[in-house]
C-alpha atoms as a PDB file:
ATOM      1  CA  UNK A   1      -3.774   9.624  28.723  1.00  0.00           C
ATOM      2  CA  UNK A   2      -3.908  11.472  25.348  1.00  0.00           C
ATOM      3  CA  UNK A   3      -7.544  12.366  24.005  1.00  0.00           C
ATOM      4  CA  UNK A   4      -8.381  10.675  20.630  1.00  0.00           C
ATOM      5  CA  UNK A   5      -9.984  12.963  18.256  1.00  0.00           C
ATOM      6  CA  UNK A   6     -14.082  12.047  18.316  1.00  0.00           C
ATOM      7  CA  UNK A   7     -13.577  11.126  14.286  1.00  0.00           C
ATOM      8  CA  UNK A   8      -9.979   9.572  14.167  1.00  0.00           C
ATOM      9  CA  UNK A   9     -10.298   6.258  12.481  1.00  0.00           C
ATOM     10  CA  UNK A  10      -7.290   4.770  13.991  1.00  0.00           C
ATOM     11  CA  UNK A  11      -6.756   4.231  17.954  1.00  0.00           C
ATOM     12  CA  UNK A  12      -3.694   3.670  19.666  1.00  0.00           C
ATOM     13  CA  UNK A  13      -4.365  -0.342  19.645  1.00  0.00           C
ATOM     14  CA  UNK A  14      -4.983  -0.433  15.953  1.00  0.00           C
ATOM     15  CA  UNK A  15      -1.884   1.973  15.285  1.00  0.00           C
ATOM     16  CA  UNK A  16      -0.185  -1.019  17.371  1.00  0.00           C
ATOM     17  CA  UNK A  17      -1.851  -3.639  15.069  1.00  0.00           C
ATOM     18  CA  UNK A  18      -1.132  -1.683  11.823  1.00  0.00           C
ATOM     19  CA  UNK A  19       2.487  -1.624  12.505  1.00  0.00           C
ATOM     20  CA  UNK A  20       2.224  -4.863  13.631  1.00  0.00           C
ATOM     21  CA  UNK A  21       0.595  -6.242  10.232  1.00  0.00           C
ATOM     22  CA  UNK A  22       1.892  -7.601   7.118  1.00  0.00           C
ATOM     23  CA  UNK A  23       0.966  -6.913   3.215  1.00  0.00           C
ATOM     24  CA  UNK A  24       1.465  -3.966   1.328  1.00  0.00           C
ATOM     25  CA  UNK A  25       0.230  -0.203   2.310  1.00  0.00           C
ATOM     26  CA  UNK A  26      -2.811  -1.006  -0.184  1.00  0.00           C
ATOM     27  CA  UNK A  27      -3.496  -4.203   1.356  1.00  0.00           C
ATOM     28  CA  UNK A  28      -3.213  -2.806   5.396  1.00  0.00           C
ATOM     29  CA  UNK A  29      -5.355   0.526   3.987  1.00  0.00           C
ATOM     30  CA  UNK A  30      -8.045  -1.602   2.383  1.00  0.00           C
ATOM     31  CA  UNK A  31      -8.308  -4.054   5.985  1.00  0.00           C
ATOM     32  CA  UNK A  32      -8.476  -1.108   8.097  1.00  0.00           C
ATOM     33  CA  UNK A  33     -10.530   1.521   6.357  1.00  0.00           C
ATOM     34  CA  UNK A  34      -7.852   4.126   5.886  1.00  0.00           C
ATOM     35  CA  UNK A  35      -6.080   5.534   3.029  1.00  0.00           C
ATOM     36  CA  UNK A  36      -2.976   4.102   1.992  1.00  0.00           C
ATOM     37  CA  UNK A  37      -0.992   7.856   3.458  1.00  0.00           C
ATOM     38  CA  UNK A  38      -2.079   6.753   6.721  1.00  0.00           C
ATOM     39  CA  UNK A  39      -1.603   3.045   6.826  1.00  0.00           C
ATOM     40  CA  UNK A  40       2.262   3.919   5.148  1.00  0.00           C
ATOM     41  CA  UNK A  41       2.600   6.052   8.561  1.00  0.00           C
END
């Protein structure tokens, strides 16, 4: 099991769900609480 870094904002289940999820980079960033870099990742 990898370790998750104590302040990562994403987890390996809502890395799953971002992929997962529909919308544009602005839209996913602004649901999840991430910046649009990360949610285009």
């Amino acid at each position: 099991m990898s370790r998750i870094h104590p302040l990562a904002r994403t987890t390996p289940r809502t890395r799953a769900e971002i992929r997962e999820a529909t919308g544009s980079a602005a839209e996913i960033a602004q649901r999840y609480n991430i910046s649009v870099a990360t949610a285009r990742k």
